[in-house]
Protein backbone atom coordinates (compact mmCIF):
# COMPACT_ATOMS: atom_id res chain seq x y z
CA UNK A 1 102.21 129.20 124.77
CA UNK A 2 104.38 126.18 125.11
CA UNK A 3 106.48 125.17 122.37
CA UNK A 4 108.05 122.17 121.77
CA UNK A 5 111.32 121.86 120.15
CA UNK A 6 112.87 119.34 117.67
CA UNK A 7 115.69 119.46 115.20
CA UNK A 8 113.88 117.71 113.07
CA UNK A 9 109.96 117.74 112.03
CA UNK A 10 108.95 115.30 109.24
CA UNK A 11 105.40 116.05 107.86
CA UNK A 12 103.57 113.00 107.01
CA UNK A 13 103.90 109.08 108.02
CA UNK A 14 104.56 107.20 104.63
CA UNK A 15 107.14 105.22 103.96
CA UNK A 16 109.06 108.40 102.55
CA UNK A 17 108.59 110.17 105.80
CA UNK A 18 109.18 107.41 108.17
CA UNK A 19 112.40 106.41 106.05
CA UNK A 20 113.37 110.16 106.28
CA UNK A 21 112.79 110.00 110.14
CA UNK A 22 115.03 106.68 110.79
CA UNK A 23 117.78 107.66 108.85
CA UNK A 24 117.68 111.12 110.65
CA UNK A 25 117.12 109.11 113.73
CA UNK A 26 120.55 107.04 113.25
CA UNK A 27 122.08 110.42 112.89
CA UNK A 28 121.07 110.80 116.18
CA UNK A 29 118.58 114.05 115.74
CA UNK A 30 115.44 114.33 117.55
CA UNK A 31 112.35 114.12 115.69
CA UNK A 32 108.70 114.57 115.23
CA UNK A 33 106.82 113.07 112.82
CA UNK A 34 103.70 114.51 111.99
CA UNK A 35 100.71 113.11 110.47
CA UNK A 36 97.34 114.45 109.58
CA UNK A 37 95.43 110.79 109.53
CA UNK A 38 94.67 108.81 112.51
CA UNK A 39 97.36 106.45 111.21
CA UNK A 40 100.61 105.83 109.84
CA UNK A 41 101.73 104.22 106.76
CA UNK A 42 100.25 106.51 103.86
CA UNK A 43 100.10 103.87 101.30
CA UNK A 44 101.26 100.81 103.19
CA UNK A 45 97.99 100.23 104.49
CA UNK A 46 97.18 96.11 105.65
CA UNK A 47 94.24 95.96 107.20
CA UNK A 48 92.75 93.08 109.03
CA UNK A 49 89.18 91.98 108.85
CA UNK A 50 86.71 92.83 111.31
CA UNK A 51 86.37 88.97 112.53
CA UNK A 52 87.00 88.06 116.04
CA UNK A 53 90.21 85.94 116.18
CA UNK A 54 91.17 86.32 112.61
CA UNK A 55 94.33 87.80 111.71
CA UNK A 56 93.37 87.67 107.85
CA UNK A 57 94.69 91.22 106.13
CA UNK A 58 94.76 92.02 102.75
CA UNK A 59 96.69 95.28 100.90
CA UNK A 60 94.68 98.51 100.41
CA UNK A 61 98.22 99.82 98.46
CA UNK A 62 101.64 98.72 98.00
CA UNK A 63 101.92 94.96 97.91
CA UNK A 64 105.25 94.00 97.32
CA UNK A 65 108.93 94.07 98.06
CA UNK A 66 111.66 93.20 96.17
CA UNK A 67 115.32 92.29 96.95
CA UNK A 68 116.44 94.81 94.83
CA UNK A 69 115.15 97.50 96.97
CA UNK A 70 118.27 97.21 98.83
CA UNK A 71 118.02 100.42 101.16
CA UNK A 72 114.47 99.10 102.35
CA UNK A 73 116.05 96.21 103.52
CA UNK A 74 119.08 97.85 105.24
CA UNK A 75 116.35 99.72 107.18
CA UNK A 76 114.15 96.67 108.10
CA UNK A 77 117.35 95.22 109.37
CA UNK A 78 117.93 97.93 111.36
CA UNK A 79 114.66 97.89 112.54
CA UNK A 80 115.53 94.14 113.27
CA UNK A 81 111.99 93.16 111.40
CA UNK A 82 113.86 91.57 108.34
CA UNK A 83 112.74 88.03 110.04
CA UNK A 84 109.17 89.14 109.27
CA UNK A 85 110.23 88.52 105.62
CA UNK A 86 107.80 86.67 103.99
CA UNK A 87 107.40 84.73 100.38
CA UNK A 88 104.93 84.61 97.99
CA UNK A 89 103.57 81.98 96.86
CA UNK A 90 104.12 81.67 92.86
CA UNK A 91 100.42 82.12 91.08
CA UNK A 92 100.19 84.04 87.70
CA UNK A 93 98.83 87.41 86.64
CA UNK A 94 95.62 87.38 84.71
CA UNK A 95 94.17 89.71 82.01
CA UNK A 96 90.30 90.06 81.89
CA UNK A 97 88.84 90.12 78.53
CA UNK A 98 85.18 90.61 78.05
CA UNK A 99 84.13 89.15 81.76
CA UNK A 100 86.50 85.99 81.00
CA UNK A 101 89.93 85.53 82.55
CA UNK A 102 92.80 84.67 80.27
CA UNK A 103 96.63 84.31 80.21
CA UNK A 104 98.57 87.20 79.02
CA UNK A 105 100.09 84.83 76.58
CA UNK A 106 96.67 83.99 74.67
CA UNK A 107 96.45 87.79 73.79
CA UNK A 108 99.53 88.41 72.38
CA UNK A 109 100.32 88.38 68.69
CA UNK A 110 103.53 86.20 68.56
CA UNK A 111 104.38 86.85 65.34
CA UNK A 112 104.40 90.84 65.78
CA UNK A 113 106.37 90.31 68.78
CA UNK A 114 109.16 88.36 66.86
CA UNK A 115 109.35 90.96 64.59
CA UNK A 116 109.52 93.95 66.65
CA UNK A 117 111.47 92.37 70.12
CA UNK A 118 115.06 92.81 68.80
CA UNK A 119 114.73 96.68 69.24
CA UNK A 120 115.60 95.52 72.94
CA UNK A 121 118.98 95.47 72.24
CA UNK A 122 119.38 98.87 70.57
CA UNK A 123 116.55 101.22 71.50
CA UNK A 124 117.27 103.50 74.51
CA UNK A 125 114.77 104.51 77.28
CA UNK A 126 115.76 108.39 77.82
CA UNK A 127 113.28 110.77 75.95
CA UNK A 128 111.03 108.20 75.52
CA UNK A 129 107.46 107.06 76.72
CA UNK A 130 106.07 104.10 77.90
CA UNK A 131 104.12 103.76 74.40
CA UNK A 132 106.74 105.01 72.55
CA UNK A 133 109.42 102.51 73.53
CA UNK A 134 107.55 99.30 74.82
CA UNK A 135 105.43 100.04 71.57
CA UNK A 136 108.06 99.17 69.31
CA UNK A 137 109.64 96.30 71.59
CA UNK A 138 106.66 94.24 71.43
CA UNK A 139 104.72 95.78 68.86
CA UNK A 140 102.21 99.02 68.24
CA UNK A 141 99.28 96.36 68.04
CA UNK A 142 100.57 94.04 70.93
CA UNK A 143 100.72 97.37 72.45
CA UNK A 144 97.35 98.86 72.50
CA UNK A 145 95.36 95.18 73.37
CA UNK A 146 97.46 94.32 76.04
CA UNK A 147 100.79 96.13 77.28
CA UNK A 148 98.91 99.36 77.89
CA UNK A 149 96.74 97.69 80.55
CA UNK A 150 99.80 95.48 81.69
CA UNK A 151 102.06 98.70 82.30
CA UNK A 152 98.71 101.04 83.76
CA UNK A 153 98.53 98.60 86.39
CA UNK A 154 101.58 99.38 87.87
CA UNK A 155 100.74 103.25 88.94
CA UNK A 156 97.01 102.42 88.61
CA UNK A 157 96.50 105.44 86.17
CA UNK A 158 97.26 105.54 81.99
CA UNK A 159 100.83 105.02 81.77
CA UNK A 160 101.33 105.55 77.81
CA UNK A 161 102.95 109.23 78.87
CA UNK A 162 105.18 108.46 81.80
CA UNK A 163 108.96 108.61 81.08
CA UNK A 164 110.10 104.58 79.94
CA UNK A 165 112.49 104.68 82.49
CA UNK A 166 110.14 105.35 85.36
CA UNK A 167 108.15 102.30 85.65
CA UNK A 168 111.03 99.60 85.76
CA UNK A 169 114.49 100.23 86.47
CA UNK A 170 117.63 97.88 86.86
CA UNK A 171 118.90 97.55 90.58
CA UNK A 172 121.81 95.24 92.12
CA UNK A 173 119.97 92.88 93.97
CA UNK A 174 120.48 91.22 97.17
CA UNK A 175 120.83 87.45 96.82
CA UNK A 176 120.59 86.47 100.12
CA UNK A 177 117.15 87.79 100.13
CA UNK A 178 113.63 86.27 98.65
CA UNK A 179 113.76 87.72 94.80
CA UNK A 180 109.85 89.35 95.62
CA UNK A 181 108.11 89.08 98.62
CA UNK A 182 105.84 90.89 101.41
CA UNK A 183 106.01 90.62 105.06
CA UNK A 184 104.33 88.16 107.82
CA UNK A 185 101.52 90.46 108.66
CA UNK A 186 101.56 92.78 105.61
CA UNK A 187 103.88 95.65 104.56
CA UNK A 188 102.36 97.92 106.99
CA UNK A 189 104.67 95.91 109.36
CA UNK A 190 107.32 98.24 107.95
CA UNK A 191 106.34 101.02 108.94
CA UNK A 192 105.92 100.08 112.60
CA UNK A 193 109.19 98.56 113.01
CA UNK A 194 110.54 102.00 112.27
CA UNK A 195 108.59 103.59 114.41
CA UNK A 196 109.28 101.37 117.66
CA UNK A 197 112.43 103.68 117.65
CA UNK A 198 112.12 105.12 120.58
CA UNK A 199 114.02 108.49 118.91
CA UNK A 200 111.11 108.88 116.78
CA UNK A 201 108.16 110.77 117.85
CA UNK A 202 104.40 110.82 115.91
CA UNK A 203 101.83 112.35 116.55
CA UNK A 204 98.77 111.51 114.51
CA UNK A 205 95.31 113.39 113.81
CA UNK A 206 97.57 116.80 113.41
CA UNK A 207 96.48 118.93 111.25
CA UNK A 208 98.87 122.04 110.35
CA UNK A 209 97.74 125.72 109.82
CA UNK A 210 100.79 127.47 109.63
CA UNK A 211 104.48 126.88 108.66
CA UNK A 212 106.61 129.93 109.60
CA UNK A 213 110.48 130.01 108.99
CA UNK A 214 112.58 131.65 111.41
CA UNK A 215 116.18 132.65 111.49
CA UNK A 216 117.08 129.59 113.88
CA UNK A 217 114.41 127.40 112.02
CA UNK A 218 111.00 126.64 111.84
CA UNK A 219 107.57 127.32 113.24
CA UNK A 220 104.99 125.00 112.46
CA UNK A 221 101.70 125.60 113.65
CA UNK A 222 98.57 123.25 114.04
CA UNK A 223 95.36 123.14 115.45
CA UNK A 224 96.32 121.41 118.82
CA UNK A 225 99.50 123.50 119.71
CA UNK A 226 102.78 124.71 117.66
CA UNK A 227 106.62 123.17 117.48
CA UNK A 228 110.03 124.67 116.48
CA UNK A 229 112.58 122.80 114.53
CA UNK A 230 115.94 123.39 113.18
CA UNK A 231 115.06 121.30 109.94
CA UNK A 232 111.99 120.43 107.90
CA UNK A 233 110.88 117.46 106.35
CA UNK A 234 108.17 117.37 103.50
CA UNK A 235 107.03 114.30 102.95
CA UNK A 236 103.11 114.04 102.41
CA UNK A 237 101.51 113.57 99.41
CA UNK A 238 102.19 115.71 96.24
CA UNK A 239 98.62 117.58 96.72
CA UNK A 240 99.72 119.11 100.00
CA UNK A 241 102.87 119.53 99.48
CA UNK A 242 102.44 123.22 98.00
CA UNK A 243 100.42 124.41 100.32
CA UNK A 244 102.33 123.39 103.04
CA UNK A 245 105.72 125.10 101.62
CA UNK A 246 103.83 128.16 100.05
CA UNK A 247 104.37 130.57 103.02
CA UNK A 248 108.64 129.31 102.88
CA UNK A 249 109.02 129.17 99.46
CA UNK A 250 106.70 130.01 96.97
CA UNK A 251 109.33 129.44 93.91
CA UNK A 252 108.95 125.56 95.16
CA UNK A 253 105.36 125.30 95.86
CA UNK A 254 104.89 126.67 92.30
CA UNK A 255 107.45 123.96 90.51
CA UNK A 256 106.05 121.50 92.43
CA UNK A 257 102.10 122.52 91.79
CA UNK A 258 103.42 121.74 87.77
CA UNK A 259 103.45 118.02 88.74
CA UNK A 260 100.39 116.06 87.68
CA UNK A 261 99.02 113.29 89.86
CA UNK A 262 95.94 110.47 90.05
CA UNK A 263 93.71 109.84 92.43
CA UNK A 264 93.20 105.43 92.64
CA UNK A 265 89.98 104.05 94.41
CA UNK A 266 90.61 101.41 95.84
CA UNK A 267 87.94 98.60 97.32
CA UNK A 268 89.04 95.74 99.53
CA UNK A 269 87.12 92.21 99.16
CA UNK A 270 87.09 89.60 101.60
CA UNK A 271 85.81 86.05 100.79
CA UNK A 272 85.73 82.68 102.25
CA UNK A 273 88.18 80.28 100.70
CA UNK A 274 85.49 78.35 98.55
CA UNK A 275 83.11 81.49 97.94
CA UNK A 276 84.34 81.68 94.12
CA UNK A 277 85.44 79.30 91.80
CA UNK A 278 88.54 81.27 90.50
CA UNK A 279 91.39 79.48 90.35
CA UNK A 280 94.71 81.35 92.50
CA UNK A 281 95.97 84.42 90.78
CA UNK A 282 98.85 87.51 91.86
CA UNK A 283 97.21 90.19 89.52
CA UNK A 284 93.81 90.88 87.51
CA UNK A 285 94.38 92.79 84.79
CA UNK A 286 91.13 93.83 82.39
CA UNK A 287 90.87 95.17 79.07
CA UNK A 288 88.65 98.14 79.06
CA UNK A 289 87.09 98.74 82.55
CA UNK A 290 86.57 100.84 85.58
CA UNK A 291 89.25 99.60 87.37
CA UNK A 292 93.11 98.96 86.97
CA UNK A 293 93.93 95.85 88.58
CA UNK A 294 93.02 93.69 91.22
CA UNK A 295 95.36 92.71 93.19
CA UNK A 296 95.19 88.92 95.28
CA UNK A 297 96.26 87.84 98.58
CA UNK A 298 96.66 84.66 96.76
CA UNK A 299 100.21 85.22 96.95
CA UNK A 300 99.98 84.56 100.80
CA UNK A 301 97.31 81.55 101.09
CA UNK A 302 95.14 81.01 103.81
CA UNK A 303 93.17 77.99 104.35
CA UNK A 304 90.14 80.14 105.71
CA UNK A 305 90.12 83.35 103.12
CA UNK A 306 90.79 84.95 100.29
CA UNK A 307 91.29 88.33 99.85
CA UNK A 308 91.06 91.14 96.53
CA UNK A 309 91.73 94.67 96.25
CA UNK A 310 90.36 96.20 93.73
CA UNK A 311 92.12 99.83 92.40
CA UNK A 312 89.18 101.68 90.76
CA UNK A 313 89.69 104.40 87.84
CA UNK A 314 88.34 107.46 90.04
CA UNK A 315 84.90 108.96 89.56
CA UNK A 316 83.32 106.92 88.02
CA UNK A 317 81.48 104.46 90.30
CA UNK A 318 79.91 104.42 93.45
CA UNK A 319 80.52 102.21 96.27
CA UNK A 320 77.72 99.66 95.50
CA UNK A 321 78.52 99.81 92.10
CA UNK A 322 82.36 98.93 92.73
CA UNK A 323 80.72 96.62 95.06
CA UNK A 324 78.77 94.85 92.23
CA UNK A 325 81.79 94.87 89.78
CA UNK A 326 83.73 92.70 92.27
CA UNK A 327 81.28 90.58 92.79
CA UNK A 328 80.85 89.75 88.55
CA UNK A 329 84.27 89.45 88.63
CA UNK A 330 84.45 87.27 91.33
CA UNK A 331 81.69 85.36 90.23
CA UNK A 332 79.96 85.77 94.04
CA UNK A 333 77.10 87.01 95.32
CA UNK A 334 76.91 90.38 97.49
CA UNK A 335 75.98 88.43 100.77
CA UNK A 336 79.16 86.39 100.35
CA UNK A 337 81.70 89.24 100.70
CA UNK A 338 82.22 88.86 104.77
CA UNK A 339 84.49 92.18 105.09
CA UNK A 340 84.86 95.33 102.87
CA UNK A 341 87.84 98.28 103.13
CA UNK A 342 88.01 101.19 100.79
CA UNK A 343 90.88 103.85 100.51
CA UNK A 344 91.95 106.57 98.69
CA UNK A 345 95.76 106.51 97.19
CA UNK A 346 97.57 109.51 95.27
CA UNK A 347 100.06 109.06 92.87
CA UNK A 348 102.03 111.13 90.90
CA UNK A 349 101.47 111.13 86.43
CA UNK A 350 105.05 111.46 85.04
CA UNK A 351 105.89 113.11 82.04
CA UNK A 352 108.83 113.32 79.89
CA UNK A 353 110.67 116.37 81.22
CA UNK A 354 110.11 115.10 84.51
CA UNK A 355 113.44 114.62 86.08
CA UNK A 356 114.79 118.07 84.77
CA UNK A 357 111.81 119.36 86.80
CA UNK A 358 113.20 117.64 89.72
CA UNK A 359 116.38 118.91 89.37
CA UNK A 360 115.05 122.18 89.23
CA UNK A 361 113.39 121.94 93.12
CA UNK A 362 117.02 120.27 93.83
CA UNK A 363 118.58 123.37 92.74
CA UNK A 364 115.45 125.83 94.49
CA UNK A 365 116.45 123.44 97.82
CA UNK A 366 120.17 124.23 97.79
CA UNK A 367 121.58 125.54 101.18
CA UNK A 368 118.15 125.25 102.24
CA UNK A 369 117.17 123.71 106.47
CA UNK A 370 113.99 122.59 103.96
CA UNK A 371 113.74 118.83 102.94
CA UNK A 372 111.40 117.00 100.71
CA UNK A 373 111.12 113.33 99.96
CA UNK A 374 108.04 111.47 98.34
CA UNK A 375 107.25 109.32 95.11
CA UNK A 376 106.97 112.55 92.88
CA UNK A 377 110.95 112.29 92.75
CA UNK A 378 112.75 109.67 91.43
CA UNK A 379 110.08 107.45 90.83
CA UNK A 380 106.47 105.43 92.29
CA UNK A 381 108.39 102.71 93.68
CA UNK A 382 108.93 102.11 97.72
CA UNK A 383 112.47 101.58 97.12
CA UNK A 384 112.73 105.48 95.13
CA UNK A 385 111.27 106.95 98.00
CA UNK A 386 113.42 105.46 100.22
CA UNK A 387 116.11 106.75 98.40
CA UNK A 388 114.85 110.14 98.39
CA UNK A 389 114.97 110.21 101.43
CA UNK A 390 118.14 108.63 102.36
CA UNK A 391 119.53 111.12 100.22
CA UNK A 392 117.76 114.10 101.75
CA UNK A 393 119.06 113.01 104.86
CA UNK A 394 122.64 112.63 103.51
CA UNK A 395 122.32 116.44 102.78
CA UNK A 396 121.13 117.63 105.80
CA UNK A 397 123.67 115.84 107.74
CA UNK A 398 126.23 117.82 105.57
CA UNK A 399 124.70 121.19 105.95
């Protein structure tokens, strides 16, 4: 049998492995990027409604950029797509409270937050958890009625456990760049920029059997033929990834396998402009309900549509029954929701002792031909996984 050879295969098509395969590709190695879907993107998904002649999208995962995530933006400029840059408009983030829609403001206890807010300036983040140490910023009660829901939106899962310095961390930012914004046709735009290198080969709907290592390299075997590489790139989601490296190294399958992670439902809304009478809004946030957030396309006004996605706590409702919660939140009838989109996003749960963990598969990956990038690493955000990777690159370039 035929086999084709690389010197570099990168398994999966998220931004961590399409990062991985442009900064590989400006090190001039050929590579394949493999991907198990029928698309690319992982969770920069923009999808466009199924209307003749509309070019109305809406998020189905990440959502926004900002100009501190400076090594995304070095790559969309080398992509050339950093024209595609696009603001957002400025409309605030909501909390839901008993079927009414509030201001974060009108639930907080001022006077507990006066009180408890000059810890800023002398409580550290390291060994502590997102309750632990926001808790006593703002308050315990402040805490518990509305920065629990506030910080749980960002990984759409409980976020009282993960590590405090996880969720939000301090970057030099670019000022010649919009402070937070998405692109012209959604992030997903991203993602094909970097693939229109022409050095960068994907194949989608692959789905792999087999992953041998060699003395010159690597086997990997699917179900429509087999390819060799000199180097391997992990970079799918954290439930495959032990599988995939259990045959190579079991040592790193089983650290890895330690790492919890979330499954998010999320349910896509489209609506004409005037369907409900909600004023503009970035972010719905509720207080005790089945779903983390909604997000709004708000941010990027149309004159025709409006657009939610909703990111559903998993297992718990059915796809009517998310279907009828958007529509009491929306304050709409079922008929009036023109376009519908549901995916499934996995994210990693952080825990304190997390990053030791990672160094631990750093040290398991030393003189290794064996890569791995994703948002189990550093951190959720897009610009952490680029990073990962950029760095993962770094080191096979020096091997």
């Amino acid at each position: 049998m035929f086999m084709e050879k690389y010197d570099v295969i990168v398994v999966g098509a998220g931004i961590s492995g399409m990062s991985f395969a442009h900064y590989a590709a400006k090190a001039d190695y050929k590579i394949l990027v493999l991907e198990k879907s029928d698309r690319i993107g992982g969770t920069f998904h923009s999808t466009t409604m199924e209307n003749e002649g509309s070019d109305f999208w809406i998020e189905l995962g990440a959502h926004t950029c900002y100009n501190s995530y400076r090594n995304l933006i070095e790559v969309m400029e080398d992509c050339s797509i950093d024209d595609q840059i696009s603001p957002r408009a400025k409309v605030p983030f909501r909390v839901l409270v008993n079927g009414q829609v509030k201001s974060f403001t009108s639930q907080i206890n001022f006077l507990e937050l006066l009180v408890s807010v000059p810890k800023l300036f002398s409580k550290k983040k390291e060994g502590e958890t997102v309750e632990s140490y926001y808790g006593s910023i703002v308050g315990k009660k402040n805490f518990k009625k509305v920065f629990s829901a506030l910080f749980s939106a960002v990984p759409s899962q409980n976020a009282d456990d993960f590590p405090a310095d996880a969720l939000f961390k301090k970057r030099k930012r670019r000022k010649d760049v919009l402070k937070h914004y998405t692109m012209k046709n959604g992030l997903e735009s991203i993602i094909t920029g970097i693939a229109n290198n022409p050095n960068i080969e994907i194949k989608c709907g692959i789905e792999i059997v087999e992953i041998i290592q060699t003395d010159e390299g690597f086997k990997v075997k699917t179900k429509s033929g087999e390819f060799f590489s000199t180097y391997l790139s992990i970079c799918t989601s954290l439930t495959s990834v032990p599988k995939l490296v259990n045959n190579i190294a079991p040592d790193l399958a089983e650290k890895i396998s330690g790492i919890k992670f979330q499954e998010i439902e999320s349910l896509g809304a489209i609506v004409s402009k005037d369907a409900t009478a909600l004023k503009p809004f970035a972010g719905l946030v509720p207080i005790n309900d089945d779903f983390f957030s909604a997000v709004s396309r708000d941010t990027v006004p149309d004159e025709n549509y409006r657009g939610f996605t909703f990111h559903f706590k998993p297992d718990i409702l059915s796809t009517e029954q998310k279907l009828e919660k958007v529509c009491k939140v929306l304050g709409i009838k079922k008929d009036q929701i023109l376009d519908t989109r549901e995916k499934l996003n996995i994210v990693p749960s952080l825990r304190l002792g997390h990053y030791e963990l990672v160094d631990e598969i750093d040290q398991l990956l030393e003189d290794q031909n064996l890569f791995l990038s994703g948002n189990y690493f550093a951190g959720l955000s897009i610009e952490d996984c680029v990073c990962r990777s950029k760095a993962e690159v770094d080191r096979m370039v020096k091997t």
